[in-house]
C-alpha atoms as a PDB file:
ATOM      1  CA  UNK A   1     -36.113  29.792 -10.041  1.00  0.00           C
ATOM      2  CA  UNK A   2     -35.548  31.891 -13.133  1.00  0.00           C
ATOM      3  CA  UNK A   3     -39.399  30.271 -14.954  1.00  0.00           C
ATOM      4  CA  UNK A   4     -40.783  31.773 -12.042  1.00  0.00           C
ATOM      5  CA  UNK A   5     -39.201  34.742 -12.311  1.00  0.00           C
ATOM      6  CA  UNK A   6     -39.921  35.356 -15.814  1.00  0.00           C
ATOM      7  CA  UNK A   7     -43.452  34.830 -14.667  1.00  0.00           C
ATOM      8  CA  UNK A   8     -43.796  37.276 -12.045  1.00  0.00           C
ATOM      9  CA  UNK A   9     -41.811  40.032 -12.386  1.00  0.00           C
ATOM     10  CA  UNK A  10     -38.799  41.760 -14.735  1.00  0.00           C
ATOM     11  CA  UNK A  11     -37.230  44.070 -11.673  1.00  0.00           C
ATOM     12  CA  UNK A  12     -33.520  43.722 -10.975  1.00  0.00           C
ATOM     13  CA  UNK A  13     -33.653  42.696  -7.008  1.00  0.00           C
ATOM     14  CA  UNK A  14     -31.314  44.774  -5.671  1.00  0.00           C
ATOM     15  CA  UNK A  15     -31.120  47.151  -2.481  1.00  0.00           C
ATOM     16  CA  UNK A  16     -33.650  49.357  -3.839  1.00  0.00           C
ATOM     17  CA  UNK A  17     -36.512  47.443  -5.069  1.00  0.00           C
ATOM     18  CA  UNK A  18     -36.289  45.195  -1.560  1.00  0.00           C
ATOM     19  CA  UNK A  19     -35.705  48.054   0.756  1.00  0.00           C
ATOM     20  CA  UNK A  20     -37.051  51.172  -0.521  1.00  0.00           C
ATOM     21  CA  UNK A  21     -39.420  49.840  -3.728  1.00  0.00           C
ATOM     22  CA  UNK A  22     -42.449  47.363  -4.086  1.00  0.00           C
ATOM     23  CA  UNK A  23     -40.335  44.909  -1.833  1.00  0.00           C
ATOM     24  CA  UNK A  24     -39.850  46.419   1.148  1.00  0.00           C
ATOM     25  CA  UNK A  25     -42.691  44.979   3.212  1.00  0.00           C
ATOM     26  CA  UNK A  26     -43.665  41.818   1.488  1.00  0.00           C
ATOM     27  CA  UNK A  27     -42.505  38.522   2.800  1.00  0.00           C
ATOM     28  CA  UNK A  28     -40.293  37.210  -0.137  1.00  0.00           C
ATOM     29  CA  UNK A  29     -40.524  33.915  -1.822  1.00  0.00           C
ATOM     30  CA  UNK A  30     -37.435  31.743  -2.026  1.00  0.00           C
ATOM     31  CA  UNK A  31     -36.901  32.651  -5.591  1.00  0.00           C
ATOM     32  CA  UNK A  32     -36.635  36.224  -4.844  1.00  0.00           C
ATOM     33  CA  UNK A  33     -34.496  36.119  -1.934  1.00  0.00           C
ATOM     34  CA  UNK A  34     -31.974  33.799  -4.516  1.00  0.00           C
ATOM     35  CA  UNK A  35     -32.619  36.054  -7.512  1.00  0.00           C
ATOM     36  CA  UNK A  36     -31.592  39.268  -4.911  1.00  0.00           C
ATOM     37  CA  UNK A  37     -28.254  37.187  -4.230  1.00  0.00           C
ATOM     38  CA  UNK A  38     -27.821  37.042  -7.832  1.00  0.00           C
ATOM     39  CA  UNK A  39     -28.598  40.253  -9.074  1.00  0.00           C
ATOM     40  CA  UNK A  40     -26.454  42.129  -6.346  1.00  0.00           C
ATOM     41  CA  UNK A  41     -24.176  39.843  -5.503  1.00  0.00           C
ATOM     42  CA  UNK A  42     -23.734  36.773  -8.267  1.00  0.00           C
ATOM     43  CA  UNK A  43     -24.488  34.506  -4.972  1.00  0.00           C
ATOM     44  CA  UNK A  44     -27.912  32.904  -4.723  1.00  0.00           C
ATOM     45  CA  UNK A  45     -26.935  32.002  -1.216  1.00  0.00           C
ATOM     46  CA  UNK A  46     -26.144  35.223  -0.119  1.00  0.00           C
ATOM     47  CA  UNK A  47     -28.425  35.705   2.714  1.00  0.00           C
ATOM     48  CA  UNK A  48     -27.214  32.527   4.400  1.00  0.00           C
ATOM     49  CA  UNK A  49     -28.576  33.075   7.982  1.00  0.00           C
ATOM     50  CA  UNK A  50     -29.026  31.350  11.174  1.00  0.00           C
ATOM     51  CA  UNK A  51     -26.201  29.047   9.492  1.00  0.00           C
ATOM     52  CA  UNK A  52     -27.987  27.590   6.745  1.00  0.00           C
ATOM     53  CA  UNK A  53     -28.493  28.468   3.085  1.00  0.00           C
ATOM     54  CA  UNK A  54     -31.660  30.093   1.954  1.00  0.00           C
ATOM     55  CA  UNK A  55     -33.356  27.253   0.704  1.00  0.00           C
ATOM     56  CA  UNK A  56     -32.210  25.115   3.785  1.00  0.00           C
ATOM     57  CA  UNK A  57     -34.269  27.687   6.279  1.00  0.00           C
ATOM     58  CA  UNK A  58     -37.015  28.381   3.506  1.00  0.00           C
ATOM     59  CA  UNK A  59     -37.938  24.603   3.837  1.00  0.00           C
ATOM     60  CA  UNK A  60     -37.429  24.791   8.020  1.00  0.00           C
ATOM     61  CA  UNK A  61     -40.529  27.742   7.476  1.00  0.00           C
ATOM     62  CA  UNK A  62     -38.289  30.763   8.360  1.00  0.00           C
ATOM     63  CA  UNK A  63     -39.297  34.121   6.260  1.00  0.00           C
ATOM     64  CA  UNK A  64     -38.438  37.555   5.285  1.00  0.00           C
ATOM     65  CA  UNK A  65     -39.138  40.871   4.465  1.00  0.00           C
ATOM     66  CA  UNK A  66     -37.547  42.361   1.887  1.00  0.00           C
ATOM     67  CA  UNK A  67     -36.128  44.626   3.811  1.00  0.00           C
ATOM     68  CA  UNK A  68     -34.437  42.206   6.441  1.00  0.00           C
ATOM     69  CA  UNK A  69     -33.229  40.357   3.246  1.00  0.00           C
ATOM     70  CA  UNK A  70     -30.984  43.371   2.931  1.00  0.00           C
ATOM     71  CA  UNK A  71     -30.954  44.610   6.061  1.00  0.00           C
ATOM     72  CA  UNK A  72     -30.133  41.400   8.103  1.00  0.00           C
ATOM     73  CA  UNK A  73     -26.173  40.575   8.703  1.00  0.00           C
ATOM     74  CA  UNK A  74     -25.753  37.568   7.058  1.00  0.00           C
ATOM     75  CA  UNK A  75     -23.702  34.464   8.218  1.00  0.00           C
ATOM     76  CA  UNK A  76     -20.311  34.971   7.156  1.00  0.00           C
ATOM     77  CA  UNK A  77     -20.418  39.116   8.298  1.00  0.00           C
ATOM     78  CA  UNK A  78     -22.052  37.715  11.896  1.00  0.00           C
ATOM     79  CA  UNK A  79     -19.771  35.037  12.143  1.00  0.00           C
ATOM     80  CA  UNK A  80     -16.718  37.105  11.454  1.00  0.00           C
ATOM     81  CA  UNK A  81     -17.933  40.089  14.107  1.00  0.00           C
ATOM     82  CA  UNK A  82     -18.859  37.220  16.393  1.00  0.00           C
ATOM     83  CA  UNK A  83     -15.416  35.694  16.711  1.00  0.00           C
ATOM     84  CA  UNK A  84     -13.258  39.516  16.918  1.00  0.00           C
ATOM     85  CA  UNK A  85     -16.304  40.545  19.496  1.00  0.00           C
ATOM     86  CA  UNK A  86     -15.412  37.337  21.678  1.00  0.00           C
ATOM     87  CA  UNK A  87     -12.019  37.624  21.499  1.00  0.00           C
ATOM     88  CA  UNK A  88     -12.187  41.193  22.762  1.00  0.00           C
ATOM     89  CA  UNK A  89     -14.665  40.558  25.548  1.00  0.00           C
ATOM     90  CA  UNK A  90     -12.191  37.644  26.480  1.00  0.00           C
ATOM     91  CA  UNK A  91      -9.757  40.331  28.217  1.00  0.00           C
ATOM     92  CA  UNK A  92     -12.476  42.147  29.965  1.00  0.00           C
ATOM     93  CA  UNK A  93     -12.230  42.775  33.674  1.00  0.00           C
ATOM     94  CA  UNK A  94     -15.490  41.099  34.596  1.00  0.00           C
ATOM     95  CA  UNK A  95     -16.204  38.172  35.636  1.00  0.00           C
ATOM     96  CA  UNK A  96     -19.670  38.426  36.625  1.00  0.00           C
ATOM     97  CA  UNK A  97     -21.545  37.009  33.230  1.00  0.00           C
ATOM     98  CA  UNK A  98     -22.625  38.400  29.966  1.00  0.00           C
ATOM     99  CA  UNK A  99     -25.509  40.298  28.890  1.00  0.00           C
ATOM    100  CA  UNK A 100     -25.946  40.746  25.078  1.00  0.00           C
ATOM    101  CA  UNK A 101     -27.824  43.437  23.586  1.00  0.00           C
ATOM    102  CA  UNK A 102     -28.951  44.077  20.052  1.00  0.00           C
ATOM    103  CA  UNK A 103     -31.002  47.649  20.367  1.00  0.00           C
ATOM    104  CA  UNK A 104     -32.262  46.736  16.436  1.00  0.00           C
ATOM    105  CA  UNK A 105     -32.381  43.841  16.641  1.00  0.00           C
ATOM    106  CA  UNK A 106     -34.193  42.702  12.787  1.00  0.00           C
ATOM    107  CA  UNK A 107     -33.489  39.069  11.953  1.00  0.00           C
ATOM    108  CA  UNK A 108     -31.301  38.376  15.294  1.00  0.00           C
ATOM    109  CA  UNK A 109     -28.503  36.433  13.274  1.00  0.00           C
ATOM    110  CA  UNK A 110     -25.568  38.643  14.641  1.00  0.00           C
ATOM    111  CA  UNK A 111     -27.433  38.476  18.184  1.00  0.00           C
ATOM    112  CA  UNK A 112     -27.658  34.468  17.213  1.00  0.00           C
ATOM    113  CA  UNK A 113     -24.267  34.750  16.404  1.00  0.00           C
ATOM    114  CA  UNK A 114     -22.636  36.020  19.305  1.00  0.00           C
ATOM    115  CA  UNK A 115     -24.670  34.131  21.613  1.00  0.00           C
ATOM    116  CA  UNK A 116     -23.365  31.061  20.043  1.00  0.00           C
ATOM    117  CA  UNK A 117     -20.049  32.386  20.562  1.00  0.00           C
ATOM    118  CA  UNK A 118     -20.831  32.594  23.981  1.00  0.00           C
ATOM    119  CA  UNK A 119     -22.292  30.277  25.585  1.00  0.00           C
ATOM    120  CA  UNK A 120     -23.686  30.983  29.019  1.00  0.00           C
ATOM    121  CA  UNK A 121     -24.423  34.318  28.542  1.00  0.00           C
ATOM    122  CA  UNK A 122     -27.711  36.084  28.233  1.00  0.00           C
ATOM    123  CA  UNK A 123     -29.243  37.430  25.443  1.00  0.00           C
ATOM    124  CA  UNK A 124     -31.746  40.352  24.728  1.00  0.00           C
ATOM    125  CA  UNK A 125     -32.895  41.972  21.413  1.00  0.00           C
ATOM    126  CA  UNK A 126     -34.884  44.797  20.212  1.00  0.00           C
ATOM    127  CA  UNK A 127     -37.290  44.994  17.433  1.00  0.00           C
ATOM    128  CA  UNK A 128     -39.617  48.362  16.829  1.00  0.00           C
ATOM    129  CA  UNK A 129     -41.835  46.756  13.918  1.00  0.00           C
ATOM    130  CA  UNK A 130     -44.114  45.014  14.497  1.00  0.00           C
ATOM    131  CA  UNK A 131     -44.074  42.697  11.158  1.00  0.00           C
ATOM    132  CA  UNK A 132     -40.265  41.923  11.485  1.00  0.00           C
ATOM    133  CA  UNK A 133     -40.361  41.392  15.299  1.00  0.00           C
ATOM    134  CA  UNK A 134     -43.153  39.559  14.751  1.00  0.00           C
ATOM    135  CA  UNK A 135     -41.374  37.251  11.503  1.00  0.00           C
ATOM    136  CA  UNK A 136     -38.371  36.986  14.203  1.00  0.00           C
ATOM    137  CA  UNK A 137     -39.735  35.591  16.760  1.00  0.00           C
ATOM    138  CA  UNK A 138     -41.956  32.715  14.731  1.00  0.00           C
ATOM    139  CA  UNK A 139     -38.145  32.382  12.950  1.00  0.00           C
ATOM    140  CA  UNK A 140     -36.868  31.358  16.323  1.00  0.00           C
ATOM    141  CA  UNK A 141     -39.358  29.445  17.163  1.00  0.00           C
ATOM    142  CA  UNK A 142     -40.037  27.043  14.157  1.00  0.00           C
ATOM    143  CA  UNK A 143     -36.046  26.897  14.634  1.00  0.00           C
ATOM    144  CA  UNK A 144     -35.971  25.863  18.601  1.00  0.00           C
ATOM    145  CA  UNK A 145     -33.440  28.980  19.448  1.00  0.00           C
ATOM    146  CA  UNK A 146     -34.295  30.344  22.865  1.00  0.00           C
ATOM    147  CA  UNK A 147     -33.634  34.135  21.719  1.00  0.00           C
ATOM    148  CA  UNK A 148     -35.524  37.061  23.328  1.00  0.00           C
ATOM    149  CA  UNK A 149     -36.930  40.010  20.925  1.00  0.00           C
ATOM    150  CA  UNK A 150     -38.966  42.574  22.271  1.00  0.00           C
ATOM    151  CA  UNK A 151     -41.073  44.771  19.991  1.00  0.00           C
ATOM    152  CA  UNK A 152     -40.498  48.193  21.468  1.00  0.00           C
ATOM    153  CA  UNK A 153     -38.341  50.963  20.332  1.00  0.00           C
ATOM    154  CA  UNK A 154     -34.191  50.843  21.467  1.00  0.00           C
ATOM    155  CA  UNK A 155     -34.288  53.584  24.090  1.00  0.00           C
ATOM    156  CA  UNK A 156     -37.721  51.769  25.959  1.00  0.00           C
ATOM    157  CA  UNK A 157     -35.844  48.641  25.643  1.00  0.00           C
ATOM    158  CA  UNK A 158     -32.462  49.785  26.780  1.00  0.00           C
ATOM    159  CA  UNK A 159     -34.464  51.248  29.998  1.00  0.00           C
ATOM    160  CA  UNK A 160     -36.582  48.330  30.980  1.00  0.00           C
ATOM    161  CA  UNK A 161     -33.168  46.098  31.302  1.00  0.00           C
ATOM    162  CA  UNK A 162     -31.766  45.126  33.953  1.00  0.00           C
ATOM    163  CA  UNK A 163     -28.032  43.744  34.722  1.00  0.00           C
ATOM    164  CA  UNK A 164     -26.087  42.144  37.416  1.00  0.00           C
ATOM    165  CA  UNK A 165     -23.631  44.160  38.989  1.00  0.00           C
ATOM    166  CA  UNK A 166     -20.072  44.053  37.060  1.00  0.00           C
ATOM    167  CA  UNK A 167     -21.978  42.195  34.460  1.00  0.00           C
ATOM    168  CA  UNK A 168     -20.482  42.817  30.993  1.00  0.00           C
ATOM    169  CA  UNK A 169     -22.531  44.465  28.625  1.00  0.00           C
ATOM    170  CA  UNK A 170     -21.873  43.664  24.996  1.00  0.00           C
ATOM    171  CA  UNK A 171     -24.110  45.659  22.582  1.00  0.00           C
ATOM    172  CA  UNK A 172     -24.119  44.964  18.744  1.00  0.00           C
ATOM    173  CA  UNK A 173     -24.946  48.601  17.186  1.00  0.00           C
ATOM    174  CA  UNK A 174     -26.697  48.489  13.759  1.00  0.00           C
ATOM    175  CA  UNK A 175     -29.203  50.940  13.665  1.00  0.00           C
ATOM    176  CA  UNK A 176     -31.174  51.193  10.071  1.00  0.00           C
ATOM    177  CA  UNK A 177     -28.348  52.993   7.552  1.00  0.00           C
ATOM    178  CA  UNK A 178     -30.819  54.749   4.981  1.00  0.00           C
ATOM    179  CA  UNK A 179     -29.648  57.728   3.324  1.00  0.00           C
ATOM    180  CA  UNK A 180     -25.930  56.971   5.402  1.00  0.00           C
ATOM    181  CA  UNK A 181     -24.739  54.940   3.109  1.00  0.00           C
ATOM    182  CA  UNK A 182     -23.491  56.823  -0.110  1.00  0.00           C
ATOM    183  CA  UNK A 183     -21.484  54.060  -2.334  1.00  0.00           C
ATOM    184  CA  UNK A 184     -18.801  56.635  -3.519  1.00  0.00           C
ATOM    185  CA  UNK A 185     -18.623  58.909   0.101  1.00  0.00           C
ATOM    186  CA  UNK A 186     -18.860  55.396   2.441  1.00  0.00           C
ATOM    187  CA  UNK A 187     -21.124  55.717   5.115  1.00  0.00           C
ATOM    188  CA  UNK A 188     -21.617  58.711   7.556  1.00  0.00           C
ATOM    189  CA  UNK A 189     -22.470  57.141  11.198  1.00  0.00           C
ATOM    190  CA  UNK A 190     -23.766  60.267  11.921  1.00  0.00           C
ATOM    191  CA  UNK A 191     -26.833  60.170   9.820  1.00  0.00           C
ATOM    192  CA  UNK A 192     -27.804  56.745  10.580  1.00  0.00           C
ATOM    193  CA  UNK A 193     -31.270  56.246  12.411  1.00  0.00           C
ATOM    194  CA  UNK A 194     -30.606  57.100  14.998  1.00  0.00           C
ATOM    195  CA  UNK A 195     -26.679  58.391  15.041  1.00  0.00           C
ATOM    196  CA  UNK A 196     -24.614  55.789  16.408  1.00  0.00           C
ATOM    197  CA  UNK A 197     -22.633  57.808  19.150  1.00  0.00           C
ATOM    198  CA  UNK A 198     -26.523  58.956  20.218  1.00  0.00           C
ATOM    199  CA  UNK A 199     -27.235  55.415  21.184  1.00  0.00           C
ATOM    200  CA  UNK A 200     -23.758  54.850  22.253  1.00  0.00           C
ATOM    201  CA  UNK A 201     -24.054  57.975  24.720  1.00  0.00           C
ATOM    202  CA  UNK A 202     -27.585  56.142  25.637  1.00  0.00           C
ATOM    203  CA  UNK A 203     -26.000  53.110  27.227  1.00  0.00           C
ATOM    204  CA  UNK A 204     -23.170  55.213  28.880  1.00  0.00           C
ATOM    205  CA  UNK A 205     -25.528  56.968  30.381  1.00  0.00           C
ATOM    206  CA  UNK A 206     -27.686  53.721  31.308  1.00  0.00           C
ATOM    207  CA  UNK A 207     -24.977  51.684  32.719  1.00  0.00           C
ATOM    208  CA  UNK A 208     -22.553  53.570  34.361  1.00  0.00           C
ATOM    209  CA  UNK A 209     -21.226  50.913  36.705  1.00  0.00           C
ATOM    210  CA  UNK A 210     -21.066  48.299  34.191  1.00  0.00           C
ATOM    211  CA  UNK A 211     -17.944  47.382  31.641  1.00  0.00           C
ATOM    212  CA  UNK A 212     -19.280  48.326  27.825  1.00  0.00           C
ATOM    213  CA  UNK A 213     -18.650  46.456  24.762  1.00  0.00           C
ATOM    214  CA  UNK A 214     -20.098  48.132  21.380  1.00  0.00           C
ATOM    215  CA  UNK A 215     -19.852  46.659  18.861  1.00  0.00           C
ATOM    216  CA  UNK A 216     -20.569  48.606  15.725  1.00  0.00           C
ATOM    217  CA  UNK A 217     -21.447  47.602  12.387  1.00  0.00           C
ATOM    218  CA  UNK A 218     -19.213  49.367   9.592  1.00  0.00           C
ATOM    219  CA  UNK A 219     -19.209  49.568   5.882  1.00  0.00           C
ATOM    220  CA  UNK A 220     -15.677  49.556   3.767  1.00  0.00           C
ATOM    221  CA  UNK A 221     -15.626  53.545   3.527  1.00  0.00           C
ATOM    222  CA  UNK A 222     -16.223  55.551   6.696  1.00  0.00           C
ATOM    223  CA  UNK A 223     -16.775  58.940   6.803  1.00  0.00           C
ATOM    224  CA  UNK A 224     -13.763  60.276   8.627  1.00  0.00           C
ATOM    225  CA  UNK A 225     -15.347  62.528  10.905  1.00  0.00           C
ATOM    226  CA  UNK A 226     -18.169  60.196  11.979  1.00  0.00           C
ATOM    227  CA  UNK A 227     -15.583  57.950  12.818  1.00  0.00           C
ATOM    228  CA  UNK A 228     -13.627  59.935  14.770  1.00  0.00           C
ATOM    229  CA  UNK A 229     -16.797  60.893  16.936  1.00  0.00           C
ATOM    230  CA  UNK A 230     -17.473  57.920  17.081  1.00  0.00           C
ATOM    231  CA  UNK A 231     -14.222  56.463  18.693  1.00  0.00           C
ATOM    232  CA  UNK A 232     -14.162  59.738  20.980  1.00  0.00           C
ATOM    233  CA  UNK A 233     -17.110  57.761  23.583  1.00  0.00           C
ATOM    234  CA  UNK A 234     -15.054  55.078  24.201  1.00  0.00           C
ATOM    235  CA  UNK A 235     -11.761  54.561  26.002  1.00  0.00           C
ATOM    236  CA  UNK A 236     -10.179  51.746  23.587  1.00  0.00           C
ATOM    237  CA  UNK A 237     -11.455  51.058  19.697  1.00  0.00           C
ATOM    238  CA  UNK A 238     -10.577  48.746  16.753  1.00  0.00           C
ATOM    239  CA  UNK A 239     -11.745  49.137  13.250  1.00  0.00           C
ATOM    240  CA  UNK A 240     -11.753  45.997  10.895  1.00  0.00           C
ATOM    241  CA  UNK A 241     -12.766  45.401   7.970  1.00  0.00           C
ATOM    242  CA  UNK A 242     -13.836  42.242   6.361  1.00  0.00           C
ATOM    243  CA  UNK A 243     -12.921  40.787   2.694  1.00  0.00           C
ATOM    244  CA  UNK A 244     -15.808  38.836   2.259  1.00  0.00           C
ATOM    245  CA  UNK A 245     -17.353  40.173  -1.258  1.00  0.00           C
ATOM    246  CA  UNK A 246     -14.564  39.219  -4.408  1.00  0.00           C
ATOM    247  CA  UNK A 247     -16.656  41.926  -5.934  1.00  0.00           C
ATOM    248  CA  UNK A 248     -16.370  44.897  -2.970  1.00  0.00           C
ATOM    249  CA  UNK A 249     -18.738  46.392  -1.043  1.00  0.00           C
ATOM    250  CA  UNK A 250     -17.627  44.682   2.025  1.00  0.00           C
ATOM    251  CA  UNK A 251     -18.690  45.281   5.376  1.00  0.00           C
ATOM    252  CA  UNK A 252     -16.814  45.189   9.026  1.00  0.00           C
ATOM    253  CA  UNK A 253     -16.934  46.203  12.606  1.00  0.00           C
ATOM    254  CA  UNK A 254     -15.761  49.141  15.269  1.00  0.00           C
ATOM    255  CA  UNK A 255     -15.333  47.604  18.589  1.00  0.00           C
ATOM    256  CA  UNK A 256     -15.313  49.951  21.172  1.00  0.00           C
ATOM    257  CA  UNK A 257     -15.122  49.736  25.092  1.00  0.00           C
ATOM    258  CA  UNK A 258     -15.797  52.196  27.867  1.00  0.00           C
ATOM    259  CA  UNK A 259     -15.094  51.762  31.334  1.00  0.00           C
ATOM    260  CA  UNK A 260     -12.037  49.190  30.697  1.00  0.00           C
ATOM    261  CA  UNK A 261      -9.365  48.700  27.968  1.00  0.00           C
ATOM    262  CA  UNK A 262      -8.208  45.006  26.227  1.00  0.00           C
ATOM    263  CA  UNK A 263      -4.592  46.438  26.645  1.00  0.00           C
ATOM    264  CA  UNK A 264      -4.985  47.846  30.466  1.00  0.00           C
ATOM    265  CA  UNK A 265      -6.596  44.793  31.897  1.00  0.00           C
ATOM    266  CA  UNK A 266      -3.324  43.275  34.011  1.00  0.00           C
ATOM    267  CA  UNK A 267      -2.491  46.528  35.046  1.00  0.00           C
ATOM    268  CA  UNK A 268      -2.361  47.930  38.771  1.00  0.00           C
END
């Protein structure tokens, strides 16, 4: 790994280079998806997704971007929102299925995640370019995982589904962070792309009659007043936080629900 570094390039692989630099749009080699473990995190395995290693899904013909290297939610963050979503849509009122929505939907691993969590329940995902969707769905594929992306934008996507009467809705909210996320301020949820609480206020609005779950990707540091927006659309929230990098940086979740609350569901 490091001979063919030394042969190709000298660049640190960190967030930049891979999401806003050279990177950004070029399907990485193994090496380089290792080497960005290393370099930001001292973990060639970082981006472990789909549950497997890098070089285990390398060799099983899965591929990314640079950008999905760093943007994708990688096993042990989806596995960890996965369990706390499950547990929380385990009070819900409804009894009348599960859909599962991911409005950006990248590499699918938290969508893969949470459908593996719950099995029975239907899953849809949403994917605006065309490369990644595109690298997605062969991922799936060449992997035998019966996951649906659509390449369209998050608010076309959100109108063209349909759901069953009662049905739960669980949506995993991640849209790209960008200039959000400031590593001394934490990350403002109101300058994500798009602001969280305007996709949030999107699915209100979209399915009124049905019980919401959001479920809303966090870093360690929130902006305070984001956050408190944020928790103002929904009728019950939880923040948490996980302790998965020895080295910081760590990354969590905001579950949210409208239309029901864990803690009111005996009641009446």
């Amino acid at each position: 790994m490091n001979g063919a570094r030394e042969g190709v390039s000298s660049s640190k692989y960190d967030r930049s280079l891979l999401l806003s630099g050279a990177k950004r749009n070029e399907i990485l080699e193994l090496w380089e998806v290792q080497q960005y473990g290393i370099d930001s995190y001292n973990d060639a395995d970082y981006v472990s997704i789909y549950d497997m290693r890098p070089s285990e899904w390398y060799a099983k013909g899965v591929r990314l971007l640079g950008r999905t290297a760093v943007e994708c939610t990688r096993d042990k963050l989806a596995q960890a929102i996965g369990k706390d979503v499950v547990a929380t849509a385990a009070r819900a009122p409804s009894n009348a299925g599960v859909l599962v929505i991911d409005p950006f939907a990248g590499s699918a691993n938290t969508l893969y995640w949470l459908l593996r969590h719950l099995p029975g329940a239907r899953g849809r995902g949403f994917e605006l370019d065309v490369t990644v969707s595109g690298l997605t769905r062969h991922n799936l594929e060449v992997l035998g995982l019966a996951i649906a992306i659509v390449n369209t934008d998050y608010q076309s996507g959100l109108v063209e589904t349909s759901v069953v009467k009662d049905e739960l809705l669980i949506a995993f909210i991640a849209p790209p962070w960008g200039d959000a996320l400031d590593k001394v301020a934490g990350l403002n949820l109101s300058l994500t792309s798009p602001p969280v609480t305007e996709i949030v206020d999107l699915l209100v609005r979209r399915f009124p009659q049905n019980p919401l779950l959001g479920a809303v990707q966090v870093y360690e540091t929130v902006d305070a007043r984001s956050l408190v927006e944020l928790k103002g659309r929904f009728d019950w929230s939880e923040l948490r936080v996980y302790s998965l990098n020895a080295a910081g940086e760590n990354h969590g979740v905001m579950i949210g629900t409208k239309g029901w609350a864990p803690d009111r569901k005996d009641e009446g």
